[in-house]
N, C-alpha and C. Protein backbone atom coordinates (compact mmCIF):
# COMPACT_ATOMS: atom_id res chain seq x y z
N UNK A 1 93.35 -4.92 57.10
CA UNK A 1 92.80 -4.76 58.43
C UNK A 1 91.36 -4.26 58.32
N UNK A 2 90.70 -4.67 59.21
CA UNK A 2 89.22 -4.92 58.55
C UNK A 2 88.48 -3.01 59.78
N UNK A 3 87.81 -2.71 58.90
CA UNK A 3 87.30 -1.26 59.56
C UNK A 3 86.04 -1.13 59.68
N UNK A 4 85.65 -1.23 60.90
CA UNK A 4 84.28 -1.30 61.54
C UNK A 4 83.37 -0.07 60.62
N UNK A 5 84.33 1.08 60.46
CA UNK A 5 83.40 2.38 60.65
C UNK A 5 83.24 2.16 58.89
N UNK A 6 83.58 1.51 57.61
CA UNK A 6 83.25 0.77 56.59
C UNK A 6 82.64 -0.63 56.86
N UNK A 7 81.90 -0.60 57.80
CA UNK A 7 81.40 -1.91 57.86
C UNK A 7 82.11 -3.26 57.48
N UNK A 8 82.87 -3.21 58.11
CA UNK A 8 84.02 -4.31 58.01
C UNK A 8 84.09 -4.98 58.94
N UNK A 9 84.29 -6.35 58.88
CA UNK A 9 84.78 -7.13 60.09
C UNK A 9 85.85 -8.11 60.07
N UNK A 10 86.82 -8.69 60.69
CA UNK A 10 87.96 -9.27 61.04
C UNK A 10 87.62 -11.07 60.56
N UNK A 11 88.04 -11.71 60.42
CA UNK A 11 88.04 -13.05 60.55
C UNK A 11 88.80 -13.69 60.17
N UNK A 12 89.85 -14.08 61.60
CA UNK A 12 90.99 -14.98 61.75
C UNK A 12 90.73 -15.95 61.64
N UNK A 13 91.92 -16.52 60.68
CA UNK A 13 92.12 -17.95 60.83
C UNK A 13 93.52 -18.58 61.22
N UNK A 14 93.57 -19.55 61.26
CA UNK A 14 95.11 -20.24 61.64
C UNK A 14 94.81 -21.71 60.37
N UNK A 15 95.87 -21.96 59.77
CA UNK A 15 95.76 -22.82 58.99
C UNK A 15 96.85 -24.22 59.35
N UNK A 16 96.28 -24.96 58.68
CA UNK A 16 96.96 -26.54 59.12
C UNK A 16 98.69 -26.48 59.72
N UNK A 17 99.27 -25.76 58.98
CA UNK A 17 100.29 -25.47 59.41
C UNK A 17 100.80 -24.37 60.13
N UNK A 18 99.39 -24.15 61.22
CA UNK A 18 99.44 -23.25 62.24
C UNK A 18 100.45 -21.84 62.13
N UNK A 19 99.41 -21.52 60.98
CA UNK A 19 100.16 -19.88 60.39
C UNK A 19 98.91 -18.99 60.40
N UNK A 20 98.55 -18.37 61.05
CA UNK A 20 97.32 -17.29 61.55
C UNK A 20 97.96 -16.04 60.79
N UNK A 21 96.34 -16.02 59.97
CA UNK A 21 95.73 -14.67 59.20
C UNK A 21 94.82 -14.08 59.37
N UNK A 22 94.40 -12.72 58.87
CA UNK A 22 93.06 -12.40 59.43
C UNK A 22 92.79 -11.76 57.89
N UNK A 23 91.54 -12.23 57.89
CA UNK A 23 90.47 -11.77 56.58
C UNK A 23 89.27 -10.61 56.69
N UNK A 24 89.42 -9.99 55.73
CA UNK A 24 88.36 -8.70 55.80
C UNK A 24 86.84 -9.29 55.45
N UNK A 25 86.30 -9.38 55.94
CA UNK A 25 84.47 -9.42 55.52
C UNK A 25 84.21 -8.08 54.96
N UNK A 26 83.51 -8.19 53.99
CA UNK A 26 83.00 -6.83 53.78
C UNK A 26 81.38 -7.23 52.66
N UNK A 27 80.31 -6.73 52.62
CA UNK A 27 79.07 -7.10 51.41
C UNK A 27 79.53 -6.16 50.14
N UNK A 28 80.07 -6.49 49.71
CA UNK A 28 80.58 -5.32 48.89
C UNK A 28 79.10 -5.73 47.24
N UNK A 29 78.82 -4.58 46.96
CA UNK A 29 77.74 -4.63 46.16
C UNK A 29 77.53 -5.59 44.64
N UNK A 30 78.90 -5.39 44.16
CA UNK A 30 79.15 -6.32 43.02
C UNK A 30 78.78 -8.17 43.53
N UNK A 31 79.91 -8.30 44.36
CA UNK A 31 79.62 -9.50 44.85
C UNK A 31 78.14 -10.36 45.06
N UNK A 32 77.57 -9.40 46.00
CA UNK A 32 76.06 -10.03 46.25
C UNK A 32 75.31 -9.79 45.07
N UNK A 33 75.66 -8.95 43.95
CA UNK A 33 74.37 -9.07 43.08
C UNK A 33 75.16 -10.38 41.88
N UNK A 34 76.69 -10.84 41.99
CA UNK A 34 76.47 -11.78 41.56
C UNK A 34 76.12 -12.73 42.06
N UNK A 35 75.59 -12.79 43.50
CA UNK A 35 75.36 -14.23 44.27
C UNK A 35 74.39 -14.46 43.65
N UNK A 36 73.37 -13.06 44.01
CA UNK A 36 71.65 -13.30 43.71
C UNK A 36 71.87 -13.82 42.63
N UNK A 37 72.29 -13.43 41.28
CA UNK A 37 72.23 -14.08 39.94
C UNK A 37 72.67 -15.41 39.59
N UNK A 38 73.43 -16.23 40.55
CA UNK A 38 73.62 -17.50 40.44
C UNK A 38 72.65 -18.14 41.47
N UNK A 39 72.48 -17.71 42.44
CA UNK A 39 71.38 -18.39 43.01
C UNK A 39 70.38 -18.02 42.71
N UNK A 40 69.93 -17.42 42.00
CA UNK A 40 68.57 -16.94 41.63
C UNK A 40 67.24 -16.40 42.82
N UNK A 41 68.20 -16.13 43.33
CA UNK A 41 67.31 -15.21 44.70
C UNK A 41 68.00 -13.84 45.10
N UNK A 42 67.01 -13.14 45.82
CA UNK A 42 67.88 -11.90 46.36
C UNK A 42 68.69 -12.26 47.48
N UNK A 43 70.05 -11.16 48.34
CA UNK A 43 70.81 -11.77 49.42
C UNK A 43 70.00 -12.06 50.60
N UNK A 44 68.95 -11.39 50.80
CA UNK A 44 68.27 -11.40 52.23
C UNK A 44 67.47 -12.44 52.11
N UNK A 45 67.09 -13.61 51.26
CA UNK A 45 66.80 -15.38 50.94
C UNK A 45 68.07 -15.99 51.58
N UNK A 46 69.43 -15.59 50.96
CA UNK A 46 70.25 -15.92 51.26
C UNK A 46 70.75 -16.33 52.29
N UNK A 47 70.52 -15.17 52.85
CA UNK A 47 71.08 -14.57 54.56
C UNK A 47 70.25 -15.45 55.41
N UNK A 48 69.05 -15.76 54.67
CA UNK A 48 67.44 -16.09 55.97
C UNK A 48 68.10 -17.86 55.87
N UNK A 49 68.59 -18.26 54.52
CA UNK A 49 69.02 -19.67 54.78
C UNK A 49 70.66 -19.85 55.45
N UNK A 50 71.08 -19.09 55.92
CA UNK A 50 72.37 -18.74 56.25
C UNK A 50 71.89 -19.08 58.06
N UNK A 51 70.76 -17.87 58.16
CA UNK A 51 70.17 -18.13 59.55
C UNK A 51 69.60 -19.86 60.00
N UNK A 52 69.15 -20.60 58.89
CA UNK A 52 68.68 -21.57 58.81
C UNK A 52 69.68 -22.77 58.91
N UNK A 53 71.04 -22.49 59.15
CA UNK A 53 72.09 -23.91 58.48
C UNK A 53 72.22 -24.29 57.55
N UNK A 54 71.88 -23.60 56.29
CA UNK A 54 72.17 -24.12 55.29
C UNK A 54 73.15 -23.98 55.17
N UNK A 55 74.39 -25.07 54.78
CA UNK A 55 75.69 -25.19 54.61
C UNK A 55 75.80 -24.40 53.31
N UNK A 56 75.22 -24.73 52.30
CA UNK A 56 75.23 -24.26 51.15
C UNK A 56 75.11 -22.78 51.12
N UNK A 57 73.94 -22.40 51.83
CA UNK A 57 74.27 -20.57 51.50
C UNK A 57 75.13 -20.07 52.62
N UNK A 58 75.41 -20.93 53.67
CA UNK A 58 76.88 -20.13 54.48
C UNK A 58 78.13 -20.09 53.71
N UNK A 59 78.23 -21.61 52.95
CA UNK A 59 79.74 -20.75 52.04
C UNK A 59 79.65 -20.06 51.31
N UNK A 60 78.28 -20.49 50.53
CA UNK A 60 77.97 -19.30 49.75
C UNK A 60 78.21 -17.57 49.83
N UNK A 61 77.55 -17.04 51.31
CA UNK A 61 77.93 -15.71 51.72
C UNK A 61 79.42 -15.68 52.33
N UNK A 62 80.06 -16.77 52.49
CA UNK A 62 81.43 -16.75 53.29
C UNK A 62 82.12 -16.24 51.72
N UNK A 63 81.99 -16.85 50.68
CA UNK A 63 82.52 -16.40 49.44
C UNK A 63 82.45 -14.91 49.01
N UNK A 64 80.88 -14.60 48.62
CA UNK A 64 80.38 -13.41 48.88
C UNK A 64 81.70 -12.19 50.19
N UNK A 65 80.78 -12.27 50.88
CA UNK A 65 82.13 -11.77 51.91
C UNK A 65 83.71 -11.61 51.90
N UNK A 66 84.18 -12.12 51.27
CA UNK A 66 86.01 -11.95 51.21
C UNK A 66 86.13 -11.59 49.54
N UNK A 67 84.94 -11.73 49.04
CA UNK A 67 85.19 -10.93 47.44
C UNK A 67 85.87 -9.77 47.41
N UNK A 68 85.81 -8.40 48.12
CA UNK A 68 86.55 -7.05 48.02
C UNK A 68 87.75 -7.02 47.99
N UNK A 69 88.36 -7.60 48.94
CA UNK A 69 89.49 -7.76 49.42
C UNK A 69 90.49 -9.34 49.39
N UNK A 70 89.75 -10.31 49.02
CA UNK A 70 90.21 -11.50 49.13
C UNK A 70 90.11 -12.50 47.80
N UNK A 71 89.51 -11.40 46.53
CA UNK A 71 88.96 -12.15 45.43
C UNK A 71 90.59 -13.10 44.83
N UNK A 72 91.36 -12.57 44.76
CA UNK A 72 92.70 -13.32 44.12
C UNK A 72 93.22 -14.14 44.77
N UNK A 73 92.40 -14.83 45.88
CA UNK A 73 93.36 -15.71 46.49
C UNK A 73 92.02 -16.90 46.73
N UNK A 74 90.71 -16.16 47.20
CA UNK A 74 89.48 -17.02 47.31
C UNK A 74 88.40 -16.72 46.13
N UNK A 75 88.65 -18.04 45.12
CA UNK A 75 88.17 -17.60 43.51
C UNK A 75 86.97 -18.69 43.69
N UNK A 76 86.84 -19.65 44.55
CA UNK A 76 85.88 -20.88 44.32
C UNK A 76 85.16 -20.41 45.68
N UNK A 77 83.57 -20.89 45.51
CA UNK A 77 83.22 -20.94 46.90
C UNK A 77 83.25 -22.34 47.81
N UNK A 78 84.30 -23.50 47.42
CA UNK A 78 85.22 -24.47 47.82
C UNK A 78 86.02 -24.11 48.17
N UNK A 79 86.42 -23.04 47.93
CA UNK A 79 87.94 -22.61 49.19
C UNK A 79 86.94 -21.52 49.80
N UNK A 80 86.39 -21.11 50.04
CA UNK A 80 85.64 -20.46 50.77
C UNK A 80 85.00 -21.54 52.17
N UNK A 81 85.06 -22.47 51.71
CA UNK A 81 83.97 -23.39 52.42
C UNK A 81 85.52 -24.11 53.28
N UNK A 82 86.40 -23.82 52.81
CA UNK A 82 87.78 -24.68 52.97
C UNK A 82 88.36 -23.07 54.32
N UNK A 83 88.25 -22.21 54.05
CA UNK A 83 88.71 -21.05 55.11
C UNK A 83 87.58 -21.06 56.19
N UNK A 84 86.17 -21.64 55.96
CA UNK A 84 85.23 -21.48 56.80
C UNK A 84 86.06 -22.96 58.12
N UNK A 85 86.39 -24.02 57.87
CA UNK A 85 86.71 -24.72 58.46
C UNK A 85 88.10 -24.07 59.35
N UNK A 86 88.97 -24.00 57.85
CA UNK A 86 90.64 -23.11 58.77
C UNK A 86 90.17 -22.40 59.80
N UNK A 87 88.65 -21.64 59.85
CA UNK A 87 88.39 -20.81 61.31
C UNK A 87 88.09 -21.15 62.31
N UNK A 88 87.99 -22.38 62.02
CA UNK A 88 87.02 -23.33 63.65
C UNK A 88 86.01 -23.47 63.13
N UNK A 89 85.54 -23.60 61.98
CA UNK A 89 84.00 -24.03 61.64
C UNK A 89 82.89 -23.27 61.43
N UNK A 90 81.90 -23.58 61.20
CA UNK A 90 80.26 -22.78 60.76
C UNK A 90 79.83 -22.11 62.65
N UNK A 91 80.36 -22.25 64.07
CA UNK A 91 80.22 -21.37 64.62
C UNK A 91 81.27 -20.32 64.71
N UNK A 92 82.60 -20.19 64.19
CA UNK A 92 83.42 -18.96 64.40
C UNK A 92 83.20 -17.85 63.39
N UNK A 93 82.47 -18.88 62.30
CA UNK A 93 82.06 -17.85 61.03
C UNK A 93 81.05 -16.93 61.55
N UNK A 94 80.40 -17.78 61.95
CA UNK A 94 78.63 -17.22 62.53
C UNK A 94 78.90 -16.04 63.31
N UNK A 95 80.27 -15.92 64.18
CA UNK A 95 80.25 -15.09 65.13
C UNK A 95 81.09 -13.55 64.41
N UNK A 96 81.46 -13.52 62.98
CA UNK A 96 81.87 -12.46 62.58
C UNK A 96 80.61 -12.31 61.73
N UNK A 97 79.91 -13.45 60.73
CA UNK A 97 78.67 -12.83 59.99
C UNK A 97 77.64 -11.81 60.50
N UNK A 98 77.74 -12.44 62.32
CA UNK A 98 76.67 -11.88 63.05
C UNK A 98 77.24 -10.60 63.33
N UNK A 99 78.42 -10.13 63.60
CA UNK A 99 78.58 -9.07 63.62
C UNK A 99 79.01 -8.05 62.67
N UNK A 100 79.34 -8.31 61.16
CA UNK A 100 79.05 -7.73 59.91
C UNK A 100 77.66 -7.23 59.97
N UNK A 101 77.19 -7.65 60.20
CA UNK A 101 75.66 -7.43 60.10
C UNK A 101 74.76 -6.69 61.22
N UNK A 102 75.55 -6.66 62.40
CA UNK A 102 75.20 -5.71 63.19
C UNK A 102 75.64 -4.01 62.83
N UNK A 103 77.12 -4.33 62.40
CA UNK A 103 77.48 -3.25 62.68
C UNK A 103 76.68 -2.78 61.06
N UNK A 104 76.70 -2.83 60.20
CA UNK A 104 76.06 -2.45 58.89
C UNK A 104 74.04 -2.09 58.60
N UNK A 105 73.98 -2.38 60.16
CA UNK A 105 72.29 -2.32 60.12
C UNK A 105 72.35 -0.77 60.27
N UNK A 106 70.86 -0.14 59.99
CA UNK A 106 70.41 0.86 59.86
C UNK A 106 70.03 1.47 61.54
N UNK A 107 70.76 2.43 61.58
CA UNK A 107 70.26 3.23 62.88
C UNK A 107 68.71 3.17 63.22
N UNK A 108 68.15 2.79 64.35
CA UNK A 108 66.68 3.15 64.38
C UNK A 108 66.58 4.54 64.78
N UNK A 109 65.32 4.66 64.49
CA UNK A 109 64.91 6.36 64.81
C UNK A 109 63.70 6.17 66.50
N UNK A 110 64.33 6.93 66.97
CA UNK A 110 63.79 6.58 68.46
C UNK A 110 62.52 7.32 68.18
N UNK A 111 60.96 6.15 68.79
CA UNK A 111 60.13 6.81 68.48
C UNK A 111 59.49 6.82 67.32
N UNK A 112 59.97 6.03 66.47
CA UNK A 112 59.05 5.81 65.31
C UNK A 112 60.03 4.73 64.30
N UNK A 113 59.11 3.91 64.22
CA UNK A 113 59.46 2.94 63.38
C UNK A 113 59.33 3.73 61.73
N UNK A 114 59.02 4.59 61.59
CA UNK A 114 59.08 5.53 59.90
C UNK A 114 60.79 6.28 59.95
N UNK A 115 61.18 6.34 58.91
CA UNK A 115 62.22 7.02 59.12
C UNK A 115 61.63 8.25 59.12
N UNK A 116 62.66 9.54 59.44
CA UNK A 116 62.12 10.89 59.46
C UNK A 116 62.45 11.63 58.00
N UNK A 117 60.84 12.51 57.78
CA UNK A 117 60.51 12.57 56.42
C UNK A 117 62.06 14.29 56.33
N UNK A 118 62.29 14.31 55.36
CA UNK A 118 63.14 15.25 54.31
C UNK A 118 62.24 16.90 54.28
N UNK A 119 63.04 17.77 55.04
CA UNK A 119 62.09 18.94 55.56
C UNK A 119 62.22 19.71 53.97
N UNK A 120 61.31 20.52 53.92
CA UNK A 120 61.18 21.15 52.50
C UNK A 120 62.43 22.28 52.77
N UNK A 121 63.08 22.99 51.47
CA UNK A 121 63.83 23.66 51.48
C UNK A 121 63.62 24.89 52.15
N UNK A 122 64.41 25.78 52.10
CA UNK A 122 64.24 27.78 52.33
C UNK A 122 63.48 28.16 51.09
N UNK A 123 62.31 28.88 50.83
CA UNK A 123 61.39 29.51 50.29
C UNK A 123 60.55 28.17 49.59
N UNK A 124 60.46 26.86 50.34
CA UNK A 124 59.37 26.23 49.19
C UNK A 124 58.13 26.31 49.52
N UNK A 125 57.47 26.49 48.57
CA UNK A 125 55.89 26.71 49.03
C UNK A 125 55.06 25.43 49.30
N UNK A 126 55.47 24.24 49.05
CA UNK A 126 54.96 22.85 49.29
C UNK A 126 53.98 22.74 49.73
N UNK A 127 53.53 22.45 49.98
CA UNK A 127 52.53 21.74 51.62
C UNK A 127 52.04 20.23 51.11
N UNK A 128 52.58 19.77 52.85
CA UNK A 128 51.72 18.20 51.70
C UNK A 128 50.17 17.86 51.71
N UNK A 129 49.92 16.86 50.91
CA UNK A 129 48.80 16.73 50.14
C UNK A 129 47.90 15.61 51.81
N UNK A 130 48.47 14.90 52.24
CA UNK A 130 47.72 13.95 53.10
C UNK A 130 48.97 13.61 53.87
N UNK A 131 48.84 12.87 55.39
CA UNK A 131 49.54 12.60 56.03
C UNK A 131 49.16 11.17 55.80
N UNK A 132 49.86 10.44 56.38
CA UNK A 132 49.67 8.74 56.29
C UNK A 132 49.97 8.47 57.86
């Protein structure tokens, strides 16, 4: 069962013989750094041709994605590309990628596009050198 607050997301399928499952998404770190190394790019190339239609890097990250939890059953990214269909296709995928990815983005800081700097400890004498 897939857990938002681990950045997780759900993605049901029903298969030919109309037997409905639901799959965990998750970026789990191993996975994407073997994507990058077979595709020879980093994930966020990936992701940008994912945004683009590329069929190729959507199964690609659809593979990527069910690695944590789904590696012993989805070993090819041909059955990856084969569960992307069991879901209704490259838009039902789109609609859990897009929200993996919402929920896993970085909080903004209201008021400043910088994150907020790391206050010096109890007794440090610091001071900084220049502001930027």
């Amino acid at each position: 069962m897939a857990n938002a607050e681990r950045g997780e997301v759900a993605l049901t399928v029903t298969n030919a013989a109309g037997e409905t499952r639901e799959y965990t998404l998750k970026l789990s770190m191993n996975a994407a750094a073997e994507m990058e190394t077979k595709r020879k790019m980093p994930i966020g190339q990936i992701v940008a041709q994912v945004e683009d239609l590329s069929m190729q890097a959507i199964r690609d990250i659809a593979f990527v994605l069910l690695q944590k939890y789904h590696k012993d059953e989805i070993k090819t990214v041909e059955q990856a590309g084969n569960l992307i269909d069991d879901a209704g296709g490259p838009e039902q995928f789109f609609a859990a990628f897009r929200a993996l990815f919402e929920i896993n983005k970085a909080p903004a800081v209201e008021g400043s596009e910088n994150p907020p700097m790391a206050q010096a400890g109890a007794g440090s004498t610091s001071t900084p050198v220049a502001t930027v």
